[in-house]
C-alpha atoms as a PDB file:
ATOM      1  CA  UNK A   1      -5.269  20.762  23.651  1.00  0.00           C
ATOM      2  CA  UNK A   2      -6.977  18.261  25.585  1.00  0.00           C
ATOM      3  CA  UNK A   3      -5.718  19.165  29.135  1.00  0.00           C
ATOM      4  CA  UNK A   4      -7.716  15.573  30.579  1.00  0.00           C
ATOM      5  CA  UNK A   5      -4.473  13.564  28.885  1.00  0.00           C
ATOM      6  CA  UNK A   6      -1.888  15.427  30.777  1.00  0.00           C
ATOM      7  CA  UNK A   7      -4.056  14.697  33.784  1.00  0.00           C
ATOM      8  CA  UNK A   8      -4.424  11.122  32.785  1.00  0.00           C
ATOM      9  CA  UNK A   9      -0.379  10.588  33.178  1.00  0.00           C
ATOM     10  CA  UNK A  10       0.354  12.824  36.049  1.00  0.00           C
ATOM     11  CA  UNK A  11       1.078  10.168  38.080  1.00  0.00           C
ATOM     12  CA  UNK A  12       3.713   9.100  36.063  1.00  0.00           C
ATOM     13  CA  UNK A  13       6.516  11.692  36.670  1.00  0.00           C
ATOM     14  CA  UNK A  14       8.772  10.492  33.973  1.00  0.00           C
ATOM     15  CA  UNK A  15       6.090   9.972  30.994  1.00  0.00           C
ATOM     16  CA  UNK A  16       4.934  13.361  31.982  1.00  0.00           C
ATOM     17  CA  UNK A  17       8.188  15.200  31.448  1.00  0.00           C
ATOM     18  CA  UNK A  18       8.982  13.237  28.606  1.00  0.00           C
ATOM     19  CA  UNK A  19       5.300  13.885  27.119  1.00  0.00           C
ATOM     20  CA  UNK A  20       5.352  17.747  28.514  1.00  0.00           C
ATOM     21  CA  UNK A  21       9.362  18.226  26.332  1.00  0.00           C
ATOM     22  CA  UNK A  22       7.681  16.672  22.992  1.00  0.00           C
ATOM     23  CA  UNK A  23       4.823  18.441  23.401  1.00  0.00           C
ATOM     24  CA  UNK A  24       6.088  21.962  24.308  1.00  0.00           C
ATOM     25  CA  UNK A  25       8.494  21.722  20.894  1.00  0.00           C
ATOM     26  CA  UNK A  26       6.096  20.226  18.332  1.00  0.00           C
ATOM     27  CA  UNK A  27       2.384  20.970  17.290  1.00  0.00           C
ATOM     28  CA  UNK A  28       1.144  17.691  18.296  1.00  0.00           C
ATOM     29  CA  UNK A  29      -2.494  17.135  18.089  1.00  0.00           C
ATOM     30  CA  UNK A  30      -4.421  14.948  20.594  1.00  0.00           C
ATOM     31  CA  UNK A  31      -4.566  11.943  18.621  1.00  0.00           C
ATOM     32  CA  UNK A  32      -1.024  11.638  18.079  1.00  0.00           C
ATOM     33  CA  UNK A  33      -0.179  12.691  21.954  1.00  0.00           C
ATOM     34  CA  UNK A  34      -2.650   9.942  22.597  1.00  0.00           C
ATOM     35  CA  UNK A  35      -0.126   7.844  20.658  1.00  0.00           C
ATOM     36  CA  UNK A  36       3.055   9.025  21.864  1.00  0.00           C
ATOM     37  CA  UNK A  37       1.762   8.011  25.517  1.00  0.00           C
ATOM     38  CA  UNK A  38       0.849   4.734  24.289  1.00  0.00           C
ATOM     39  CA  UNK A  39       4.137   3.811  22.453  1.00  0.00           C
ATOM     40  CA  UNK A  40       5.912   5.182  25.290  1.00  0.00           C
ATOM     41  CA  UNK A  41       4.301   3.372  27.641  1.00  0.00           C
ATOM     42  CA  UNK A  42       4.371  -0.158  25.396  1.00  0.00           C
ATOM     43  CA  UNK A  43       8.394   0.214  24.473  1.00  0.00           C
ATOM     44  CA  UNK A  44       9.112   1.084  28.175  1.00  0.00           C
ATOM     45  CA  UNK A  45       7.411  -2.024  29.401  1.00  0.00           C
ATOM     46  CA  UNK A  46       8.641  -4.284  26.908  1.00  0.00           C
ATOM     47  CA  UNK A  47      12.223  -2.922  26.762  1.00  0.00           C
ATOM     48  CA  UNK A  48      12.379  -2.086  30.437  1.00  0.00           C
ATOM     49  CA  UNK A  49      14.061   1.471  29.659  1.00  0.00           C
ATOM     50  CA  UNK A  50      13.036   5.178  31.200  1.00  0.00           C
ATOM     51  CA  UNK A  51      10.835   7.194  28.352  1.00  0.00           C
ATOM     52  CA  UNK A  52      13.917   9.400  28.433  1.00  0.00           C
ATOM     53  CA  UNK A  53      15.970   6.595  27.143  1.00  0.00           C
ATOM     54  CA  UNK A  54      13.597   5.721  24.331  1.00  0.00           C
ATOM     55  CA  UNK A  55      13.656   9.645  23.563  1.00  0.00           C
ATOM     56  CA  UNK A  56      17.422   9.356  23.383  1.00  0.00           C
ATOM     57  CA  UNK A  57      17.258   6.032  21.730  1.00  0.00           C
ATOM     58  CA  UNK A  58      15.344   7.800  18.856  1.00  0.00           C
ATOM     59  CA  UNK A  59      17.650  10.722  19.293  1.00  0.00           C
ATOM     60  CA  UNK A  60      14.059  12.853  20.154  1.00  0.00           C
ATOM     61  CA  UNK A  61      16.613  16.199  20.703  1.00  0.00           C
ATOM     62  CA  UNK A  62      18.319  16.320  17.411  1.00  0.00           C
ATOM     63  CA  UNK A  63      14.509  16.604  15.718  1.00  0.00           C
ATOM     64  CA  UNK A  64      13.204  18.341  18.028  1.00  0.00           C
ATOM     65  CA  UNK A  65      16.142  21.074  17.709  1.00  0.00           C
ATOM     66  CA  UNK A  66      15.754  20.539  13.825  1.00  0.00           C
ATOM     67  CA  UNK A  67      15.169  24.336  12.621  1.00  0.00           C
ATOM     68  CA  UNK A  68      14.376  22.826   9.436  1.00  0.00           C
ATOM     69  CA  UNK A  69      11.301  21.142  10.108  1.00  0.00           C
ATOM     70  CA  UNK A  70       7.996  23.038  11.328  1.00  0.00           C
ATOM     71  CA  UNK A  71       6.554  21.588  14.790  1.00  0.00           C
ATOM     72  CA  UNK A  72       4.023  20.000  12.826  1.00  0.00           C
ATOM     73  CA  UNK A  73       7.048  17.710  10.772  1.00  0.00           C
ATOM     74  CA  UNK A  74       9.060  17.321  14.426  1.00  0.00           C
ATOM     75  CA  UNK A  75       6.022  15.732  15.876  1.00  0.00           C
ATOM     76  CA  UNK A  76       5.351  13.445  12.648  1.00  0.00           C
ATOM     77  CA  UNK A  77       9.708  12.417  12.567  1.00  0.00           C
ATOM     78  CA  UNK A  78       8.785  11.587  16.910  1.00  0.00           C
ATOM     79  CA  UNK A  79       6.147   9.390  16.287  1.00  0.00           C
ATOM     80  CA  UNK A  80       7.122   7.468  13.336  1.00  0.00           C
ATOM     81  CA  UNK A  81      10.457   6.724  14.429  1.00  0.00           C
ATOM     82  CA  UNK A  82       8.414   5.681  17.778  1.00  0.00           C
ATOM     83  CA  UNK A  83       6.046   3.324  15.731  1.00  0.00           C
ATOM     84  CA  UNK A  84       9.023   1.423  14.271  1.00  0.00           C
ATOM     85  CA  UNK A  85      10.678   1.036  18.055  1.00  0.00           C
ATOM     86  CA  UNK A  86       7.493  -0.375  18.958  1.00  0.00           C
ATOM     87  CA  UNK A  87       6.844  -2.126  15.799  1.00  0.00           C
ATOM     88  CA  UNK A  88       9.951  -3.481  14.085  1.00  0.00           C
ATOM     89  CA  UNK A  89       8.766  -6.724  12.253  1.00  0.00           C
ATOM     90  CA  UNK A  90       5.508  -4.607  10.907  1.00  0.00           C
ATOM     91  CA  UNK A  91       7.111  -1.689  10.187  1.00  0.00           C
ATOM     92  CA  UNK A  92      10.125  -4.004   7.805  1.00  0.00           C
ATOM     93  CA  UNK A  93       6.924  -5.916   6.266  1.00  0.00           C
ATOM     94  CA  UNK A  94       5.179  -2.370   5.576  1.00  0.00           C
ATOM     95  CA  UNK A  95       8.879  -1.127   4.237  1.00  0.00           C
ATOM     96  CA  UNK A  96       9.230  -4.108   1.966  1.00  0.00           C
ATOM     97  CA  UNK A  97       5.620  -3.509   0.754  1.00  0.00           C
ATOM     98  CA  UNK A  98       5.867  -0.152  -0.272  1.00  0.00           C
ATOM     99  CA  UNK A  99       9.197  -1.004  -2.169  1.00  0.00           C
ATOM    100  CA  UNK A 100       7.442  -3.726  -3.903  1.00  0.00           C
ATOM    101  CA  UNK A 101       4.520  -1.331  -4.630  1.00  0.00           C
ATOM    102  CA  UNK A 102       7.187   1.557  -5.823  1.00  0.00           C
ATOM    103  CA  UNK A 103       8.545  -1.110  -8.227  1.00  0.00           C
ATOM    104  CA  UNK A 104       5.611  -2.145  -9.889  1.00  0.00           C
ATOM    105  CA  UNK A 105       4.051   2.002 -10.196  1.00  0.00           C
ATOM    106  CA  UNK A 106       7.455   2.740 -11.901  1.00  0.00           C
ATOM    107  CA  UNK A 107       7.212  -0.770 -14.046  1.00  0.00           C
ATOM    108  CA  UNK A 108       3.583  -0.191 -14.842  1.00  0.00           C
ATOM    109  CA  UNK A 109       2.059   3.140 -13.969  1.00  0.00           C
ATOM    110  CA  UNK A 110      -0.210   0.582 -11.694  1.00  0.00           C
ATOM    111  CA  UNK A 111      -0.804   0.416  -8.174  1.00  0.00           C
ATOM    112  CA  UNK A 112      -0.428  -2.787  -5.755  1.00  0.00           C
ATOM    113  CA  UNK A 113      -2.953  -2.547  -2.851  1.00  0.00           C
ATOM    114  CA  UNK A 114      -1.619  -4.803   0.193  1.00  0.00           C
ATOM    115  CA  UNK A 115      -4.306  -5.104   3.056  1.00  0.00           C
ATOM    116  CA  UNK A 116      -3.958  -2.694   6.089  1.00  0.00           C
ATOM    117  CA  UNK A 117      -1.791  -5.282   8.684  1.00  0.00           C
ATOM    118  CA  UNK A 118      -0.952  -7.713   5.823  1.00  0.00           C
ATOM    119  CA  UNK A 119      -4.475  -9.640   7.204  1.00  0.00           C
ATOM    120  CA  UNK A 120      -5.233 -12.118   5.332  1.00  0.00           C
ATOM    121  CA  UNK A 121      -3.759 -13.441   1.547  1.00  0.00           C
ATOM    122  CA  UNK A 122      -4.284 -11.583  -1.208  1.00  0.00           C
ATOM    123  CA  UNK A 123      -3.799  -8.024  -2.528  1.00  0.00           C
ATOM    124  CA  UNK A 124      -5.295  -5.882  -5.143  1.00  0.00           C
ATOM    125  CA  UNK A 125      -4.230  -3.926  -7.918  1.00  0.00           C
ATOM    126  CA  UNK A 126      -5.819  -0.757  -9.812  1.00  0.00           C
ATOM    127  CA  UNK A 127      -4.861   1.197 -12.661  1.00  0.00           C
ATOM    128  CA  UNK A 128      -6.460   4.228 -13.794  1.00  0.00           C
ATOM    129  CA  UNK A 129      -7.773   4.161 -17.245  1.00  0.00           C
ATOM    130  CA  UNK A 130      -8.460   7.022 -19.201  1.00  0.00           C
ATOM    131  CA  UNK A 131      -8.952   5.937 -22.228  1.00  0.00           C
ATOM    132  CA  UNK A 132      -9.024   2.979 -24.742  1.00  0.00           C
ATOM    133  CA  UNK A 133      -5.556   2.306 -25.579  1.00  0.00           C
ATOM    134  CA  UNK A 134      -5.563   1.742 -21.586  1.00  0.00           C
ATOM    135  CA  UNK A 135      -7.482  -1.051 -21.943  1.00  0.00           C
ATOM    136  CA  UNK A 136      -6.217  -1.964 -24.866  1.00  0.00           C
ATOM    137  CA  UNK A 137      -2.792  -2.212 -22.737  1.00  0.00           C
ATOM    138  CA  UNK A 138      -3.645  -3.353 -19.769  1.00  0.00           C
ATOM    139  CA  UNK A 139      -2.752  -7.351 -20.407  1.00  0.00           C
ATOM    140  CA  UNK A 140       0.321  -6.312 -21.646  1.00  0.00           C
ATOM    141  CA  UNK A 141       1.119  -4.127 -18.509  1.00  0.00           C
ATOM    142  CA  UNK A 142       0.352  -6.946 -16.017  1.00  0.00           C
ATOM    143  CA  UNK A 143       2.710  -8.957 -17.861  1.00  0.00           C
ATOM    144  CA  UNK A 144       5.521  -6.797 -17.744  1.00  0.00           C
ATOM    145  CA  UNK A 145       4.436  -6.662 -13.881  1.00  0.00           C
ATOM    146  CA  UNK A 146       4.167 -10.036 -13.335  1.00  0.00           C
ATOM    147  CA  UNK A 147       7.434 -11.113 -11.821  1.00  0.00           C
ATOM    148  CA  UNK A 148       6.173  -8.316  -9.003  1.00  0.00           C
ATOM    149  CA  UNK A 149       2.931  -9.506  -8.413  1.00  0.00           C
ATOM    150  CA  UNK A 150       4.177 -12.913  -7.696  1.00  0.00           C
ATOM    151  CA  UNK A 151       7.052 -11.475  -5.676  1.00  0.00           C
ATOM    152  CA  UNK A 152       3.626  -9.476  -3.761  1.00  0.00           C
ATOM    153  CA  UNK A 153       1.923 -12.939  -3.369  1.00  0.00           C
ATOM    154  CA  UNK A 154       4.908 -14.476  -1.663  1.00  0.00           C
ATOM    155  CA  UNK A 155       5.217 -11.584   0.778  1.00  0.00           C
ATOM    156  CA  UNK A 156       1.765 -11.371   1.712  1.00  0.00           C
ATOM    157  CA  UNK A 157       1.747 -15.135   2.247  1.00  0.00           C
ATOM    158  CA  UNK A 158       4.757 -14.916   4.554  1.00  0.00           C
END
């Protein structure tokens, strides 16, 4: 473990402790402690709340307690439910998109590819073709998919 990030927030009593408790119960790797500073540091500006209260917010203890998970999951659970804190709109829009894209794999055995931040307005799909009657089908799958694709254009566009 990179001991330079500890040393980068030691002047920060209260991100330190908060940082040093996830850390010392999870098997966080320095990319992700990278990002557990940051979103720390982002919610408790924008919220105004102690990183203690964001830990409790995202009730921190009961996963990092969790006998269940390995330190590896506990760290994962942290920063997700982190990223949502700090990203709630996103993190709905990415929710609805992988429901949409769950819909249409079930519907068609195809796969809706929405661009990485929703940028710009248009998506892609793929479907894996093995052999001829797949592309022999695949005009009639789109159009058994094509109430989702247009429901996939709308939220992109939104």
């Amino acid at each position: 473990m990179n001991m330079d990030i500890f040393k980068s927030i030691k002047n920060d009593p209260g991100l330190l402790e908060s940082v040093r408790y996830v850390f010392e119960n999870t098997e966080i790797n320095n990319n992700s402690l990278k990002n557990l500073i940051k979103y720390l540091r982002e919610i408790s500006a924008r919220e105004n709340k102690q990183y203690s209260e964001i830990l409790s917010i995202i009730k921190a203890d009961e996963i990092l307690k969790n006998p269940e998970m390995t330190g590896k999951t506990r760290s994962e659970e942290i920063l997700r439910k982190l990223y949502h804190l700090r990203f709630p709109l996103w993190s709905s829009k990415q929710q609805e998109f992988k429901s949409i894209a769950n819909r249409f794999r079930a519907l068609t055995g195809g796969e809706i590819i929405f661009p990485e931040f929703a940028e710009g307005n248009s998506f892609k799909i793929s479907f894996e073709i093995r052999k001829q009657e797949d592309v022999d089908k695949i005009f009639q799958t789109i159009s058994i998919g094509k109430d989702i694709l247009s429901e996939s254009l709308k939220k992109i566009k939104e």
